[in-house]
Protein backbone atom coordinates (compact mmCIF):
# COMPACT_ATOMS: atom_id res chain seq x y z
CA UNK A 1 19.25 26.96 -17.07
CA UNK A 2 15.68 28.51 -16.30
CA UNK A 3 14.41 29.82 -19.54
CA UNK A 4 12.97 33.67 -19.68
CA UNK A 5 9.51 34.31 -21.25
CA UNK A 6 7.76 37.05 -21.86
CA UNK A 7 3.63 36.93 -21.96
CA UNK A 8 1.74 39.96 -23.94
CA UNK A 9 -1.64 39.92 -23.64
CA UNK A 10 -1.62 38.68 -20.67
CA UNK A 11 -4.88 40.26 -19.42
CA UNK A 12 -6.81 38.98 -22.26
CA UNK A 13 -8.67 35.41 -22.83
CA UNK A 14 -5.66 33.52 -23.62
CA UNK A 15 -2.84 35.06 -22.07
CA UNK A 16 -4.52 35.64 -18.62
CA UNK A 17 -5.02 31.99 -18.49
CA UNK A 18 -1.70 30.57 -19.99
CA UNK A 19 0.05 32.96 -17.20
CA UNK A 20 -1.88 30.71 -14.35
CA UNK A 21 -0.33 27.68 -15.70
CA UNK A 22 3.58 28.74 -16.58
CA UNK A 23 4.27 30.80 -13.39
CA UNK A 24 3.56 27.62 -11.73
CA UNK A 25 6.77 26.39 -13.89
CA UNK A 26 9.93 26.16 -12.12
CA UNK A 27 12.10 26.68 -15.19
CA UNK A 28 10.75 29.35 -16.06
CA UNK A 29 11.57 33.00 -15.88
CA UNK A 30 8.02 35.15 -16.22
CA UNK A 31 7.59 38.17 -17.35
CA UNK A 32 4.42 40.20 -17.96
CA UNK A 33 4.00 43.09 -20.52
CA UNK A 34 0.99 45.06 -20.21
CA UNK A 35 -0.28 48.23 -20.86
CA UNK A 36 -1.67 48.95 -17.42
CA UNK A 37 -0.23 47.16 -14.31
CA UNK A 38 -3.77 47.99 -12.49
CA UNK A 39 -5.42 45.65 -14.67
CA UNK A 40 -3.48 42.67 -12.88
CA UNK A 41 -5.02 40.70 -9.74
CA UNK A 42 -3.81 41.53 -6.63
CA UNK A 43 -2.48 38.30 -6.18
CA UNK A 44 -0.44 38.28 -9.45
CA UNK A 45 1.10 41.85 -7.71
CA UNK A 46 1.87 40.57 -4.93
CA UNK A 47 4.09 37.07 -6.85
CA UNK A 48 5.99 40.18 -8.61
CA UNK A 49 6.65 41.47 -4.76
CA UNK A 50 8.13 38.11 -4.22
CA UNK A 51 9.91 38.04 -6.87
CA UNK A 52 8.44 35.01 -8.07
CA UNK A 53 7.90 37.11 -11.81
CA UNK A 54 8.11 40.57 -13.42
CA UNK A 55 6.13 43.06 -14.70
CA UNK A 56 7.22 45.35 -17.19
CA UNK A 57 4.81 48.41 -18.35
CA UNK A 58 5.06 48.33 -22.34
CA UNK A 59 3.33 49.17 -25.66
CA UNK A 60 3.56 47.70 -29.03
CA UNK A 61 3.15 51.04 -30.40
CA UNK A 62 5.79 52.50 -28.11
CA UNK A 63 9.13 51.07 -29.89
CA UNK A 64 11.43 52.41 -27.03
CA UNK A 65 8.83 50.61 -24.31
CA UNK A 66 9.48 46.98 -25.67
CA UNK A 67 13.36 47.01 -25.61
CA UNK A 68 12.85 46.73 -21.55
CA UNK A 69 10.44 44.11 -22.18
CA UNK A 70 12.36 41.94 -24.30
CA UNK A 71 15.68 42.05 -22.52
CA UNK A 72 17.37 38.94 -21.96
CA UNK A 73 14.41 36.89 -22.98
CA UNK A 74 14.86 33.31 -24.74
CA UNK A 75 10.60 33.05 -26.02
CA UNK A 76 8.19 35.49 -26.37
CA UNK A 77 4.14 34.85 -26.56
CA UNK A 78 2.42 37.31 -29.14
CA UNK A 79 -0.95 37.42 -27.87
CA UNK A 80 -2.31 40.92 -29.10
CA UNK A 81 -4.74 41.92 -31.22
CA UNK A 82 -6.49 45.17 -31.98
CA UNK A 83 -9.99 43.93 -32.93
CA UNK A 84 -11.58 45.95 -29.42
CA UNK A 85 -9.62 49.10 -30.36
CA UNK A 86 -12.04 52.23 -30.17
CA UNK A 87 -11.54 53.32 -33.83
CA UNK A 88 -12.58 50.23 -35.50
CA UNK A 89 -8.78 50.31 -37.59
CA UNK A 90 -7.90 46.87 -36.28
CA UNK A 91 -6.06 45.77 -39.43
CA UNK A 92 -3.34 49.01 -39.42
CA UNK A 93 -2.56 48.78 -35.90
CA UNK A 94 -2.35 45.11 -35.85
CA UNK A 95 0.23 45.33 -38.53
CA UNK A 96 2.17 48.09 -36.79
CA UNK A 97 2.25 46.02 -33.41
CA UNK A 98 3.56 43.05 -35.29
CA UNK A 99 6.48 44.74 -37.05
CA UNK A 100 7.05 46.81 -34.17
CA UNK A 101 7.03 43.75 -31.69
CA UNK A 102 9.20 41.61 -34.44
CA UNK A 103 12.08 44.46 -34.86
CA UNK A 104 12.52 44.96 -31.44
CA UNK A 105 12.38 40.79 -30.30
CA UNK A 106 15.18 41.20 -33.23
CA UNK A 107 16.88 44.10 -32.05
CA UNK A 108 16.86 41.94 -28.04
CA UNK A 109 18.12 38.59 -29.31
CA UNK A 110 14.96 36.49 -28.97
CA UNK A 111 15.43 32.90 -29.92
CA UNK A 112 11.63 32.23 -30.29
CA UNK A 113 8.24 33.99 -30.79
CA UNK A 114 5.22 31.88 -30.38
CA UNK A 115 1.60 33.51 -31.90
CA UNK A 116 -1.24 32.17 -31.84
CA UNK A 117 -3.82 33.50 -34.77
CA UNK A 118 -6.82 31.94 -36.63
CA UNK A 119 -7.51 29.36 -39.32
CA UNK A 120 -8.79 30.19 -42.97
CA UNK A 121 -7.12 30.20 -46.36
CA UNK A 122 -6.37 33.97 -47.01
CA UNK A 123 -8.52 33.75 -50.68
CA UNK A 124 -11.53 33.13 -48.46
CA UNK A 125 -10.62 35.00 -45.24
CA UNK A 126 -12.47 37.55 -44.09
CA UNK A 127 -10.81 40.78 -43.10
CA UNK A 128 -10.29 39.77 -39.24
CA UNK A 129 -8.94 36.86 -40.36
CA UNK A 130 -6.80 38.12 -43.28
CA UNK A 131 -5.26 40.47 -40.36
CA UNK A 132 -4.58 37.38 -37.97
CA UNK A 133 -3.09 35.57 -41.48
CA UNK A 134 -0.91 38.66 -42.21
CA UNK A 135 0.11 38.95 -38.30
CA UNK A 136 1.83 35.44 -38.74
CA UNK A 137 3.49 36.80 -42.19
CA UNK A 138 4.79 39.59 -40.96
CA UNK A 139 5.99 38.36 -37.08
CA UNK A 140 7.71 35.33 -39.56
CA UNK A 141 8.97 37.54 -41.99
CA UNK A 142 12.73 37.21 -41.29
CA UNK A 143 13.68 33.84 -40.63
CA UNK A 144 16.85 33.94 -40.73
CA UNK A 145 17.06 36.43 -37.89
CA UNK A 146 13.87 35.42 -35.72
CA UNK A 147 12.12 31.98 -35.19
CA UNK A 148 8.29 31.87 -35.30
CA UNK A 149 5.76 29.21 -34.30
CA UNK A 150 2.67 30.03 -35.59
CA UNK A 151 -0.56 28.47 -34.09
CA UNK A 152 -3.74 28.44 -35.82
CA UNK A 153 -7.27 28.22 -33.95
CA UNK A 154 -10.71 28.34 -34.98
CA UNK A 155 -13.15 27.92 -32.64
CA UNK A 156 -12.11 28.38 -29.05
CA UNK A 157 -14.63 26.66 -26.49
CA UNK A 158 -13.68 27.39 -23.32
CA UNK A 159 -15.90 29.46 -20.38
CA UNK A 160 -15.85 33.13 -21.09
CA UNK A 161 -14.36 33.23 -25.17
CA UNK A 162 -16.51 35.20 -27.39
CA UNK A 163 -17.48 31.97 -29.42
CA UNK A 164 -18.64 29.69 -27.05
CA UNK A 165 -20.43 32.72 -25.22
CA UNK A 166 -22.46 33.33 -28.12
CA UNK A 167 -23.27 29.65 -28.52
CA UNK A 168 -24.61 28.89 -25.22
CA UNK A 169 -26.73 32.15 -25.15
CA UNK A 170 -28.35 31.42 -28.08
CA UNK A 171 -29.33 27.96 -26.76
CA UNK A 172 -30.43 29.50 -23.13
CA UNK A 173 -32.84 32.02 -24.67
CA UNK A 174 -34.23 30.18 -27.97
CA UNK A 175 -35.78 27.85 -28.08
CA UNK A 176 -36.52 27.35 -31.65
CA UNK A 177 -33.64 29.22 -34.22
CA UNK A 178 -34.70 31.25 -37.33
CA UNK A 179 -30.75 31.16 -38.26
CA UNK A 180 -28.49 32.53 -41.73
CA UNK A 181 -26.44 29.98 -43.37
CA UNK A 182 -23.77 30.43 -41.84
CA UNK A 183 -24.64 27.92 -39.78
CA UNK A 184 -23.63 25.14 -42.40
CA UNK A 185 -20.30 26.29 -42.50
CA UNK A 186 -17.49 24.07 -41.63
CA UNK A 187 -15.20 24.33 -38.78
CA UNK A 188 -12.61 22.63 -36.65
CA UNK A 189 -13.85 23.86 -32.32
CA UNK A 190 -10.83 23.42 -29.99
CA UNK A 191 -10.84 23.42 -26.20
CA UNK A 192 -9.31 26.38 -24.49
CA UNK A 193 -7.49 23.82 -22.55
CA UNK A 194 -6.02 22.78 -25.54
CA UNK A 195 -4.63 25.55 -26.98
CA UNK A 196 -2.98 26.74 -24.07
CA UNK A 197 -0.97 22.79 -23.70
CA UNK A 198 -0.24 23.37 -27.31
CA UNK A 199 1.32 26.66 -26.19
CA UNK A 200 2.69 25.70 -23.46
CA UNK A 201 4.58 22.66 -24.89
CA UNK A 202 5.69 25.24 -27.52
CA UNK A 203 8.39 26.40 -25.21
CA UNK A 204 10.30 23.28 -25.27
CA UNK A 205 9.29 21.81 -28.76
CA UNK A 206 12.72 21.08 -30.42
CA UNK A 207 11.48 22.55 -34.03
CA UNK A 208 14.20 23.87 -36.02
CA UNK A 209 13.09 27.08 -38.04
CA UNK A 210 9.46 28.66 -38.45
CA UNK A 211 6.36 26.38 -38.52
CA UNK A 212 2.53 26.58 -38.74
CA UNK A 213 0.59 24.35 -36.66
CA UNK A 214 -3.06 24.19 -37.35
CA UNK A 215 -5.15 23.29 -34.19
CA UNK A 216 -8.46 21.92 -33.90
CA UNK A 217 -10.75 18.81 -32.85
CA UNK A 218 -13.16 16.90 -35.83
CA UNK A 219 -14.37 18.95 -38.15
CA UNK A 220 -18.20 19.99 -37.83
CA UNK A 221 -20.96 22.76 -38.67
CA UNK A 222 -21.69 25.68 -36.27
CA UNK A 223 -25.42 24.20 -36.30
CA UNK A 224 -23.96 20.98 -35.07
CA UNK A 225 -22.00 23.20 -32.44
CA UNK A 226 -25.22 24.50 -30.92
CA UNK A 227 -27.23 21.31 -31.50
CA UNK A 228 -24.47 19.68 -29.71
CA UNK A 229 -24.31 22.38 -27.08
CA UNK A 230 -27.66 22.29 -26.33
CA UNK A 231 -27.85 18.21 -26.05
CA UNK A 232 -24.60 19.02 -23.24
CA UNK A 233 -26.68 21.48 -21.52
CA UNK A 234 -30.08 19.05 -21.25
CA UNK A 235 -32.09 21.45 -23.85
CA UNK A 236 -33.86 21.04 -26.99
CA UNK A 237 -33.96 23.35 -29.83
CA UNK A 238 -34.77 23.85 -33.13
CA UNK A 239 -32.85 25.37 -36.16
CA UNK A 240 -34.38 26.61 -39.24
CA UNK A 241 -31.69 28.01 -41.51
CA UNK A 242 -33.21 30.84 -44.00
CA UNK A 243 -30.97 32.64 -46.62
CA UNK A 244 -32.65 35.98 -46.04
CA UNK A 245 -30.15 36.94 -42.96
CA UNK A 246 -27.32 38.83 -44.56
CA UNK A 247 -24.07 39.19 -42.20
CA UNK A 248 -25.69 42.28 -41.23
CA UNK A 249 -28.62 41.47 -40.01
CA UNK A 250 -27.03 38.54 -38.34
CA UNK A 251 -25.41 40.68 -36.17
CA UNK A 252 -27.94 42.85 -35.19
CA UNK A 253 -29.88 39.72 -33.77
CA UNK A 254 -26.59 38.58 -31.89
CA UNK A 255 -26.45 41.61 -29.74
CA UNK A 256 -29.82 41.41 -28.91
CA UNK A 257 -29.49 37.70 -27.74
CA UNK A 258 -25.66 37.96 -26.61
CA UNK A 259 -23.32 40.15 -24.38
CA UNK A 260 -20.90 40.77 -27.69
CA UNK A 261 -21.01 44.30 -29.11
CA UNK A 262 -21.59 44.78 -32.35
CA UNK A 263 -18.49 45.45 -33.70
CA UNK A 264 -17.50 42.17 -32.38
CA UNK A 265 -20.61 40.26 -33.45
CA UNK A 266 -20.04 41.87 -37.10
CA UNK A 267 -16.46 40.54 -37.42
CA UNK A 268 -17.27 37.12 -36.10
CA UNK A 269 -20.14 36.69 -38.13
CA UNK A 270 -18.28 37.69 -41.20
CA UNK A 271 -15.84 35.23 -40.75
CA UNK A 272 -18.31 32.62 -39.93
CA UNK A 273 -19.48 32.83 -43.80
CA UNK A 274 -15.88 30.93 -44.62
CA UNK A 275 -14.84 27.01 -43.71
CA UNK A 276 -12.15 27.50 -41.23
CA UNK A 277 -10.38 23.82 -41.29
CA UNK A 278 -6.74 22.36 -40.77
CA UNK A 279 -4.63 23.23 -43.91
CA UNK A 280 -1.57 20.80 -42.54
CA UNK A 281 -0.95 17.75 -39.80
CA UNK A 282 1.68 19.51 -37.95
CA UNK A 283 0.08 19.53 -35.17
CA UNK A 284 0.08 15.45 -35.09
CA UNK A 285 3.86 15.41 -36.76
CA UNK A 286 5.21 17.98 -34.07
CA UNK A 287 2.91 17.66 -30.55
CA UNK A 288 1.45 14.21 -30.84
CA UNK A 289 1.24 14.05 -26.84
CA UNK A 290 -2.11 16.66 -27.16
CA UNK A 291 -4.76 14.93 -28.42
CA UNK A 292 -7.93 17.56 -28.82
CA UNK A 293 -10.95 16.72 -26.79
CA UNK A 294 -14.31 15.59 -28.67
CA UNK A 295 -16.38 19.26 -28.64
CA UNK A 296 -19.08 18.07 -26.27
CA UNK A 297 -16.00 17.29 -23.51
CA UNK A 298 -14.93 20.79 -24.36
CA UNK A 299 -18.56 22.05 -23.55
CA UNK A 300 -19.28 19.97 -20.26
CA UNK A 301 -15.88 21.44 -19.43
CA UNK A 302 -16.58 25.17 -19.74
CA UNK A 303 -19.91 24.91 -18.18
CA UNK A 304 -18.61 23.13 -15.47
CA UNK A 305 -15.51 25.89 -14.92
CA UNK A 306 -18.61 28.22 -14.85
CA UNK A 307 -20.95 26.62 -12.52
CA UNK A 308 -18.36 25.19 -10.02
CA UNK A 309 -15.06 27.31 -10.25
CA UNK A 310 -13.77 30.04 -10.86
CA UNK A 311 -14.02 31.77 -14.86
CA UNK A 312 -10.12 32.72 -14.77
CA UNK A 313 -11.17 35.25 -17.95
CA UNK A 314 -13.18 36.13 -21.08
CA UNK A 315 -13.20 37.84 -24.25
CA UNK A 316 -13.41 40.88 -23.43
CA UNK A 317 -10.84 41.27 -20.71
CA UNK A 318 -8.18 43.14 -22.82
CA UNK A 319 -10.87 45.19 -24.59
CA UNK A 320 -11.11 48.95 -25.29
CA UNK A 321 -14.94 48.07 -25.00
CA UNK A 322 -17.30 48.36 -21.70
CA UNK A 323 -19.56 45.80 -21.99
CA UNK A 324 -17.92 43.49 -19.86
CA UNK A 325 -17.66 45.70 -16.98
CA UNK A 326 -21.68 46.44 -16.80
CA UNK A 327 -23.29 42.99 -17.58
CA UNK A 328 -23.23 40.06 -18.44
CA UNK A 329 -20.61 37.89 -17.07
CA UNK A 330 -19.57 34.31 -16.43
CA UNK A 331 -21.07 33.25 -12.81
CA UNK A 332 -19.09 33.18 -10.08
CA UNK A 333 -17.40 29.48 -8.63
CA UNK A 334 -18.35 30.44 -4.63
CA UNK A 335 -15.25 30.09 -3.87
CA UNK A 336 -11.64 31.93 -4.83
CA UNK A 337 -11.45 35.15 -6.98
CA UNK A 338 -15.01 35.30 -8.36
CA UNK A 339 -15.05 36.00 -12.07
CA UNK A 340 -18.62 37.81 -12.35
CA UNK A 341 -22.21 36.51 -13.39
CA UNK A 342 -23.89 36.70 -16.34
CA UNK A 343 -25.50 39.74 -15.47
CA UNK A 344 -24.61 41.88 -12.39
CA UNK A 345 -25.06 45.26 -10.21
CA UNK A 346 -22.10 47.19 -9.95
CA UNK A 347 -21.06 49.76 -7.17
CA UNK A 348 -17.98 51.44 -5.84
CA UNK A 349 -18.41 53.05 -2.48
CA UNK A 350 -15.57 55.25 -0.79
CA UNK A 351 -14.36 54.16 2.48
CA UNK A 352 -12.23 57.15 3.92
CA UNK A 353 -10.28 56.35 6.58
CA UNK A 354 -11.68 53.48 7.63
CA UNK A 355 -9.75 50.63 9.15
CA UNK A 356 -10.61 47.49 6.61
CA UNK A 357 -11.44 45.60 9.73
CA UNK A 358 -13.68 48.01 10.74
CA UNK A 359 -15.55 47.98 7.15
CA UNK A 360 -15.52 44.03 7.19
CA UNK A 361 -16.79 43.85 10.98
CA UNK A 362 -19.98 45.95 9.74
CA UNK A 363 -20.05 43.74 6.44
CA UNK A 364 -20.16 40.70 8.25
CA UNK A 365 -23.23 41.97 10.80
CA UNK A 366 -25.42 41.89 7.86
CA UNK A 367 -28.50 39.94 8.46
CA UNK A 368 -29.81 37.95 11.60
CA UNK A 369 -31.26 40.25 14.21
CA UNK A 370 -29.44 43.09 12.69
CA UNK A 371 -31.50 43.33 9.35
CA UNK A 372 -30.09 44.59 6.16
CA UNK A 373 -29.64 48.45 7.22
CA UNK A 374 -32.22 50.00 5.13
CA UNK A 375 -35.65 49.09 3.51
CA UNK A 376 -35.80 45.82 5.78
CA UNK A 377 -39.71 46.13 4.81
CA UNK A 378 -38.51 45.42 1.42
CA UNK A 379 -36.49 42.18 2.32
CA UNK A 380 -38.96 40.87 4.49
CA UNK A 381 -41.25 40.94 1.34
CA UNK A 382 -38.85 39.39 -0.34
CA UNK A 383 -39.01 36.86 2.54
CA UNK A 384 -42.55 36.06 2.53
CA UNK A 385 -42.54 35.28 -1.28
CA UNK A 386 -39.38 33.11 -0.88
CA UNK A 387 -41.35 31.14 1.63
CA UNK A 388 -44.48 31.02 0.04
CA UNK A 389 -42.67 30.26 -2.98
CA UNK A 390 -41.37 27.27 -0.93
CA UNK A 391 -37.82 28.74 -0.36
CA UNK A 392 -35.75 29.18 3.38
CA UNK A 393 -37.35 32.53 3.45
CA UNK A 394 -35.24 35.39 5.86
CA UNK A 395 -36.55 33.86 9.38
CA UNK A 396 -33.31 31.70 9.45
CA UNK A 397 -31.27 34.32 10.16
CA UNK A 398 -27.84 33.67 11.43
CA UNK A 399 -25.28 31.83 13.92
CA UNK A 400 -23.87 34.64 15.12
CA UNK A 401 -24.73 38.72 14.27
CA UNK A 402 -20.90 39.21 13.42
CA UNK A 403 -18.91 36.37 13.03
CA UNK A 404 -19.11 34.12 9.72
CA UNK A 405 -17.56 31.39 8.35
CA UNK A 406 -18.04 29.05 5.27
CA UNK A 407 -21.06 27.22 5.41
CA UNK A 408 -22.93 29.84 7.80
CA UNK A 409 -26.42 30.51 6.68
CA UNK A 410 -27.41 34.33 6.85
CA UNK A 411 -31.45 34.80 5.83
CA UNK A 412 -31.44 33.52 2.52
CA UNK A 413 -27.69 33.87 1.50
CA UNK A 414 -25.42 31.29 2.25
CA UNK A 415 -21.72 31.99 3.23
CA UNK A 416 -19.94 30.63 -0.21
CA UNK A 417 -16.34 32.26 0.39
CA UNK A 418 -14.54 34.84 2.80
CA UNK A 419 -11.38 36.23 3.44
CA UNK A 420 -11.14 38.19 6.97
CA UNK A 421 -10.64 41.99 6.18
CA UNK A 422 -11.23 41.67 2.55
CA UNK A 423 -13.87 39.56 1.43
CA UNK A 424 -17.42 38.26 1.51
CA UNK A 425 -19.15 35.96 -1.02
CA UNK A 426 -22.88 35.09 -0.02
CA UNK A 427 -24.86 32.28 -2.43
CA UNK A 428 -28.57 32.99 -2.58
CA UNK A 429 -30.92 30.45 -1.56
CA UNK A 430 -34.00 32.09 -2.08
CA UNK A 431 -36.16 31.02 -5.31
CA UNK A 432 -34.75 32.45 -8.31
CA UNK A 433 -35.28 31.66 -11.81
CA UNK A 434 -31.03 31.25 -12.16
CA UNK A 435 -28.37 31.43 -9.63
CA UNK A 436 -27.65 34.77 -7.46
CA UNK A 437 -24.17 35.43 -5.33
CA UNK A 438 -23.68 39.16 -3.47
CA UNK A 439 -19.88 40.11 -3.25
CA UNK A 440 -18.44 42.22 -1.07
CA UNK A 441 -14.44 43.06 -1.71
CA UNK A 442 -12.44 46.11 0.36
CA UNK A 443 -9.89 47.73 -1.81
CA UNK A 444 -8.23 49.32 0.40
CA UNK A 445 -5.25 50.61 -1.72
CA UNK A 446 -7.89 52.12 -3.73
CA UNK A 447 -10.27 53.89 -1.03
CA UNK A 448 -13.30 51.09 -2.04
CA UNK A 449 -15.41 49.34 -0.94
CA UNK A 450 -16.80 47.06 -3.97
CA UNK A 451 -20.46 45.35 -3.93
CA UNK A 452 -21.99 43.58 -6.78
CA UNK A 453 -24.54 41.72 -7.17
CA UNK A 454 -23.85 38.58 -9.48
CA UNK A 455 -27.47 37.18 -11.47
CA UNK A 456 -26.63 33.91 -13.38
CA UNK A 457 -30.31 33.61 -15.42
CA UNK A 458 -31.85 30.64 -16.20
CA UNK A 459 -33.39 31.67 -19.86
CA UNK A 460 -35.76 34.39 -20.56
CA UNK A 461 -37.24 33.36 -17.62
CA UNK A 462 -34.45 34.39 -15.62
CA UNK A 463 -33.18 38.03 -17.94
CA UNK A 464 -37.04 39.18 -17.20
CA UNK A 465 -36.55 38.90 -13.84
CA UNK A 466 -33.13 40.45 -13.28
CA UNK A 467 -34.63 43.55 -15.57
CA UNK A 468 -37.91 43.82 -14.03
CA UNK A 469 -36.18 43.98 -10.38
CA UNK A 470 -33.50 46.69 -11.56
CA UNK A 471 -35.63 49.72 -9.69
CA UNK A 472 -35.82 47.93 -6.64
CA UNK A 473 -32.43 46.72 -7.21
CA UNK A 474 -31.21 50.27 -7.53
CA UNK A 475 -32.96 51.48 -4.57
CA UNK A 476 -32.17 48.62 -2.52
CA UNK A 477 -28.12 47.87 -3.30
CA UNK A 478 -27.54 51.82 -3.09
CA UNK A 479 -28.66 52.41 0.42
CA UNK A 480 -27.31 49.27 1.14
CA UNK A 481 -23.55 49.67 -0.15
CA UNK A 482 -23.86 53.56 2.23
CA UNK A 483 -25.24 51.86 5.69
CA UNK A 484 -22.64 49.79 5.20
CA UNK A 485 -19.89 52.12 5.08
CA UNK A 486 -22.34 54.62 7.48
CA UNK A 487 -22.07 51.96 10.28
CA UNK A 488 -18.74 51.90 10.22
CA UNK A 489 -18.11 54.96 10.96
CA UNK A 490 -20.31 55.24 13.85
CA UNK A 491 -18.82 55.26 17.49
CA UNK A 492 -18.58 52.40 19.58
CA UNK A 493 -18.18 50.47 15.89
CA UNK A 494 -20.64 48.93 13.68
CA UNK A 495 -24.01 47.57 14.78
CA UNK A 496 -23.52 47.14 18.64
């Protein structure tokens, strides 16, 4: 018989990811709590359509919500944690959520709950990681009624987790490190891959009662980490630990250098100050069919996920915090459901009653003979430095003045992806200090048209640039986003 599971946190890091890989299971039973059904791809809508998996609106905080939720389901994933919430009172409402959550998996008949929380020994823990240690205790608390397997991670590399963000920015944009030392501490990095085949095989692990498993590949400092990363990445830089960085200070300097906000930054580096290392081999004794990836195939992996496909989510996904939704974002793979850049533009523009094959007709005559709409003075420039530059320049124009397909060139863009009636992905191949891709998606159930500019920077090279262009870029991507929508409108259809 098909077993039924039950993802939380299924639109942050982990869970968005582990969801890719078990709805693809055909023993499986899926279904999704969130918060917000909105906050779902369109495509993972349209599988609950098809009945291929459920969606059930709930809230750990909302006793009532979760006895819906857990009906009839044989293993439930706790993936929650309150460490983004607004108030900054992550350790009371990630205790509430776990008793809450445990009664009421009780209360359903649950066989198994599977968490997944952090390393440390609670006498050195610091208080994130005391809250992720007293999560386990309390979701584990009745075992006679409840079975819990508890996973413990350190480090997650993996494209778009907080950790392995805040390595590789640190290596792009310094190239010689004045750092606190912290960066002698000890700990064990794991693979996002990993961690979710750990979780995965977690489901069908015959394990009689609760157990901890303690996750991780060799044990090595953070400086190693970004030494290491750096060698991965083709870079050389320096480290010069100083003890005059308090954990403070420390993160003060990460936001400047990182896309975490400083709340985040302050809990990570505080629990960076203790060695966060396997306490027990169960991991060996009960999975010995994973064996963790060396750290620098964990590194090539994310970079290449980043570069070359698609960034399926990051950190901040599940966060009460905007960052992520105004900058700095993983780069887009070209092709598929693109997953942001490191740094990108942004705008919404309201299509009316326009037919979406109307919109996409006047998307798609972009370019060529047609120009860009508005301010072509101000592309051609752009044109003329490309080429003296050495780059394609704009005088390539196109194939055709309305009909693309992959491959097509279009001035200086390149046709990376597009889906007729909903989307267009162009890859810049103008000279750029980084990597460029503009996105254009129709959201029709929503009344939108969405454009945004995607910027993957190549060091400080590449961050001056994107910020020295932002009042052109504001001019420019404004007017553009409105002639689009303006054309469409127009009689006769766009451009003729």
């Amino acid at each position: 018989m098909k077993k039924n599971v039950l993802i939380t946190g299924s639109t942050g890091y982990v869970g968005r990811r582990l969801k890719q890989i078990l709805i693809n299971q055909h023993d499986l039973n899926i279904r999704l709590m969130v918060r917000d059904k909105n906050r779902l791809d369109a495509s993972i809508l349209a599988k609950e359509r098809q009945g291929e998996l459920q969606i059930v609106e709930a809230d750990t905080f909302e006793p009532k919500s979760l006895e819906v939720a857990l009906q009839n389901i044989d293993v439930a994933f706790y993936l929650i944690h309150s460490m983004g919430s607004k108030d900054g009172d992550f350790k009371s409402k990630d205790r509430i959520s776990a008793e809450n959550f445990r009664d009421a998996s009780i209360a359903a008949g649950v066989k198994r709950v599977i968490y997944l929380g952090g390393l440390g020994a609670k006498e050195s823990a610091s208080s994130h990681l005391l809250s992720r240690i007293e999560t386990g205790e309390i979701l584990s608390a009745h075992k006679d009624k409840i079975q819990t397997i508890w996973f413990r991670a350190g480090v997650v590399i993996g494209s778009g987790s907080a950790s392995f963000e805040i390595v590789r920015h640190l290596i792009h944009k310094l190239p010689i490190m004045i750092t606190p030392k912290w960066v002698n501490t000890i700990t064990q990095p794991i693979a996002i891959d990993d961690v979710l085949a750990y979780l995965h095989s977690a489901i069908y692990a015959d394990i009689k009662g609760d157990l901890i498993v303690d996750i991780g590949s060799a044990p090595m400092s953070f400086g190693q980490m970004m030494q290491q990363t750096a060698k991965v990445m083709g870079l050389e830089r320096i480290l010069i630990p100083v003890p005059l960085l308090t954990p403070k200070l420390s993160s003060y300097w990460l936001i400047l250098f990182t896309p975490v906000p400083l709340k985040m930054a302050a809990a990570l580096i505080e629990g960076l100050k203790s060695e966060t290392i396997l306490l027990n081999d169960n991991a060996q004794r009960y999975f010995s069919n994973i064996k963790p990836m060396p750290f620098n195939e964990a590194v090539k992996r994310a970079i290449d996920e980043m570069e070359h496909r698609e960034v399926i989510s990051r950190w901040c996904d599940s966060s009460e915090d905007k960052s992520c939704e105004l900058k700095e974002l993983d780069s887009p793979a070209g092709v598929g459901e693109s997953a942001g850049a490191v740094l990108r533009d942004i705008r919404k523009f309201s299509i009316g009653k326009i037919s979406k094959d109307r919109l996409f007709a006047s998307i798609c005559s972009l370019g060529g003979e047609n120009g860009w709409f508005a301010f072509n003075f101000l592309w051609e420039i752009r044109g003329v430095i490309d080429k003296l530059s050495g780059g394609v320049g704009l005088n390539r124009g196109k194939r055709s003045t309305t009909n693309l397909r992959v491959g097509d060139a279009v001035d200086f863009w390149k046709v990376a992806d597009i889906k007729d009636g909903k989307r267009l992905l162009l890859a810049a191949q103008m000279k750029l200090p980084g990597k460029a891709w503009l996105e254009f998606d129709i959201q029709s159930e929503f009344g939108v048209m969405v454009q945004i500019a995607h910027f993957h920077p190549r060091g400080l090279l590449g961050r001056v640039y994107w910020y020295s262009m932002l009042p052109v870029h504001n001019i420019i991507f404004k007017m553009l986003g409105q002639k689009i929508v303006e054309h469409a409108t127009t009689k006769g259809g766009p451009l003729l």
